[in-house]
Protein backbone atom coordinates (compact mmCIF):
# COMPACT_ATOMS: atom_id res chain seq x y z
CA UNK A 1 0.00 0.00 0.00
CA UNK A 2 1.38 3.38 -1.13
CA UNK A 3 1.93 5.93 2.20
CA UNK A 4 2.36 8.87 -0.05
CA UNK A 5 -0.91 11.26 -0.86
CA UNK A 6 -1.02 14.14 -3.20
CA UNK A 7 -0.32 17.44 -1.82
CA UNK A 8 -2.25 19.71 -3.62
CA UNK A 9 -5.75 17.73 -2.80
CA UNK A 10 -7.24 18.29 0.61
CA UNK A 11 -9.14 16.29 3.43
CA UNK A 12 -12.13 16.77 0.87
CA UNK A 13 -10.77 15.81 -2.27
CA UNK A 14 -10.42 19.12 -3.06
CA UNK A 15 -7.36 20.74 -5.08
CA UNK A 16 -5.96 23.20 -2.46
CA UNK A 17 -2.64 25.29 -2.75
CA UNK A 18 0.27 23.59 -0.07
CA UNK A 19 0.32 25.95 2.68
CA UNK A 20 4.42 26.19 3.77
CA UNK A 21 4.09 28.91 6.19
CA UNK A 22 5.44 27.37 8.25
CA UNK A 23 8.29 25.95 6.90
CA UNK A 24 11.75 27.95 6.65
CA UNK A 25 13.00 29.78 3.85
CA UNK A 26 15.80 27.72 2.34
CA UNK A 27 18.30 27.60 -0.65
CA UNK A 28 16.63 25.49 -3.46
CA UNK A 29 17.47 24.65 -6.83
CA UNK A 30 15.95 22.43 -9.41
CA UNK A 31 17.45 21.55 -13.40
CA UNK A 32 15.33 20.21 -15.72
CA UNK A 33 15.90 19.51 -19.53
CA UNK A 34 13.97 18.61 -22.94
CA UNK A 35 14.79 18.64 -26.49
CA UNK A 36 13.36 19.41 -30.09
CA UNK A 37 14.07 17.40 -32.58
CA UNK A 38 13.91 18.22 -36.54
CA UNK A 39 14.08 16.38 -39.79
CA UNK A 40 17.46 15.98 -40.78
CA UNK A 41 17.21 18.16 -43.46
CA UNK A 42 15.28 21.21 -41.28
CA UNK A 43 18.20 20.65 -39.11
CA UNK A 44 20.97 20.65 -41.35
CA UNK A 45 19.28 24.27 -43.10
CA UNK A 46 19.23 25.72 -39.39
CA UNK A 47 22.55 24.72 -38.25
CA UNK A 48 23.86 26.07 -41.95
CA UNK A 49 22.08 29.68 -40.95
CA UNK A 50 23.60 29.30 -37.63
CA UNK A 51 19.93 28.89 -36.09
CA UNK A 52 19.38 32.12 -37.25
CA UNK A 53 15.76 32.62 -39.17
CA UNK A 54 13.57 35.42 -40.19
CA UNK A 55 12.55 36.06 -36.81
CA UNK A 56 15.91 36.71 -35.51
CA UNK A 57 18.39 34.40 -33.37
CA UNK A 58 16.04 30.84 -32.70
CA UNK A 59 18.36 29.90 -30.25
CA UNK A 60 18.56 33.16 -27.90
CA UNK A 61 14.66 33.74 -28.79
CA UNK A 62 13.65 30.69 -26.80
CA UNK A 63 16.11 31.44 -24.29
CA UNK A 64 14.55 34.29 -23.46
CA UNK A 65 11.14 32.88 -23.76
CA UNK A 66 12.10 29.89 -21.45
CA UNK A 67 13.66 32.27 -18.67
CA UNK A 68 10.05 34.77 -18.76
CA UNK A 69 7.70 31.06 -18.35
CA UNK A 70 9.97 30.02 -15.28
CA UNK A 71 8.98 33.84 -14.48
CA UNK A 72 5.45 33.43 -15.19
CA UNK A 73 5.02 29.42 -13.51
CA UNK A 74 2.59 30.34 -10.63
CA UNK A 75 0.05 32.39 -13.18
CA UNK A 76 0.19 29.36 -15.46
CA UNK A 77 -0.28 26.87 -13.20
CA UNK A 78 -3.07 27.07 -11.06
CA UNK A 79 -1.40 25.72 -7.34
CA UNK A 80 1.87 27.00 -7.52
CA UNK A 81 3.25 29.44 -5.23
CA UNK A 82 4.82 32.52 -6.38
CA UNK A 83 8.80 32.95 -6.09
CA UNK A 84 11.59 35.57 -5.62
CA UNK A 85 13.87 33.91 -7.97
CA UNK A 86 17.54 34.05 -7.50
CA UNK A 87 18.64 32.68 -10.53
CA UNK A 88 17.54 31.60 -13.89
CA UNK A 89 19.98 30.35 -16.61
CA UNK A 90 18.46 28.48 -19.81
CA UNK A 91 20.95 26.70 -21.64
CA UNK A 92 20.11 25.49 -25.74
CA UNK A 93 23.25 23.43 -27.31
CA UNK A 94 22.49 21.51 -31.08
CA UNK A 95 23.23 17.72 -30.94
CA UNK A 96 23.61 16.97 -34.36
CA UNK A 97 23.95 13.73 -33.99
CA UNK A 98 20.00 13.88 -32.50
CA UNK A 99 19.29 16.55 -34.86
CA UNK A 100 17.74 18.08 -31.99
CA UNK A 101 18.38 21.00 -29.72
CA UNK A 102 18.93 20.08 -26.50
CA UNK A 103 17.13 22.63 -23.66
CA UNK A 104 18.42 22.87 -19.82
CA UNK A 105 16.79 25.10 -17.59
CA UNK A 106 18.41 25.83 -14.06
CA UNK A 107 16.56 27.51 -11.30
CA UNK A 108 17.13 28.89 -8.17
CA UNK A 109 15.88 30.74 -4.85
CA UNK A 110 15.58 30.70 -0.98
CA UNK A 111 12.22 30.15 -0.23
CA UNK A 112 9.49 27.94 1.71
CA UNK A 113 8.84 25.54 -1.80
CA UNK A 114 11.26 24.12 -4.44
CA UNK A 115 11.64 25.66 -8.42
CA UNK A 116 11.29 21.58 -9.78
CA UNK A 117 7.69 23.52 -11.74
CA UNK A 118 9.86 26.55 -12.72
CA UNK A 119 12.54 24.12 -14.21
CA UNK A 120 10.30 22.42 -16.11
CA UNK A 121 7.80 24.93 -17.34
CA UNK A 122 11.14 27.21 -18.73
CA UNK A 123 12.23 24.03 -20.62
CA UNK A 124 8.79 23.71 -22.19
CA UNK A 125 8.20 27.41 -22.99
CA UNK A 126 11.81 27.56 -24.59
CA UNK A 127 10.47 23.77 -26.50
CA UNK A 128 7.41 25.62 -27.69
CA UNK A 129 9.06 28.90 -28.60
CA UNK A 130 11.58 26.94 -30.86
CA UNK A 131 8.74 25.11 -32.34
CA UNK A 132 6.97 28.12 -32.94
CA UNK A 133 9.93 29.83 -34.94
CA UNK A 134 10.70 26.83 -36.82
CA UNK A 135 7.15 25.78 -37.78
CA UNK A 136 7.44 27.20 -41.71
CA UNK A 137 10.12 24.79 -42.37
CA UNK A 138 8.00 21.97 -41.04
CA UNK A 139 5.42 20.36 -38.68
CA UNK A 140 7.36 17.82 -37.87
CA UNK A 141 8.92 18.87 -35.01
CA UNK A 142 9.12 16.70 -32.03
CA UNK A 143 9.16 18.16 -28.55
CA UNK A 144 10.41 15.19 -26.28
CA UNK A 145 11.82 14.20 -23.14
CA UNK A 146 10.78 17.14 -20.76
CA UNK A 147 11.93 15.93 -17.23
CA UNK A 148 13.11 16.80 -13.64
CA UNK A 149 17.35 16.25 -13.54
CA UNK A 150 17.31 17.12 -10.50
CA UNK A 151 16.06 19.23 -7.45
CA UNK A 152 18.20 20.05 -4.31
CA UNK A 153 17.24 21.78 -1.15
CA UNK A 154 13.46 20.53 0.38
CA UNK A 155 12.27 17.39 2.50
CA UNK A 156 13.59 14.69 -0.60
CA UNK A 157 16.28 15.79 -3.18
CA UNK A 158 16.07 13.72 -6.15
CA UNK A 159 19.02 13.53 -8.73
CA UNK A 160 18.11 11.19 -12.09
């Protein structure tokens, strides 16, 4: 039998926001990454341009884009708290060998909650954002493998 419950649902069966009052303000941090992946030939055209498009720089674009969703986390998602971030660094490197571009998104702050949402919604803005400026080349565009690296600082830390 599983001990665990869901935080965010009360005694009712309600969805509730965590209340952490309580708890001390500490240093947290939380990395999460994700990737796009192109057709070969999408990929080989943007790496030629130097992922540079009619928009402007793809790469520092969704950079950008990723660090104002880790900024934006608690208005997107309904039962997060709101931060003072400390820091925000989003990271985008081409794999060619993946044909993708490979997203990191590091965040951190002392407060009463972690940043593991933050992480992982500034890795899936920056996805989006890239698949948003590449869309007139092609559709088939593959956001993939958006997850939690790690997370340092609360009651569990979890490394992958």
């Amino acid at each position: 039998m599983m001990k665990k419950k869901l935080s965010h649902i009360n005694e009712d069966g309600h969805a509730a926001m965590v209340d952490v009052s309580a708890k001390p303000p500490k240093a947290r941090s939380a990395t999460a990454t994700g990737s796009v992946v192109f057709p070969a030939e999408v990929f080989q055209t943007l790496a030629q341009q130097d992922f540079l498009g009619k928009k402007g720089s793809i790469i520092q674009t969704a950079i950008i884009a990723g660090i104002q969703g880790v900024k934006k986390t608690a208005e997107l998602i309904p039962l997060c708290h709101q931060l003072n971030l400390s820091k925000v660094q989003v990271d985008i490197v081409p794999d060619e060998s993946k044909r993708a571009l490979f997203i990191t998104c590091n965040v951190s702050c002392t407060e009463r909650t972690g940043v593991e949402m933050e992480a992982l919604t500034g890795v899936s803005v920056a996805a989006l954002t890239l698949y948003d400026m590449c869309k007139a080349l092609s559709h088939n565009l593959i956001i993939t493998a958006i997850q939690l690296e790690e997370k340092t600082g609360g009651k569990h830390d979890f490394k992958r």
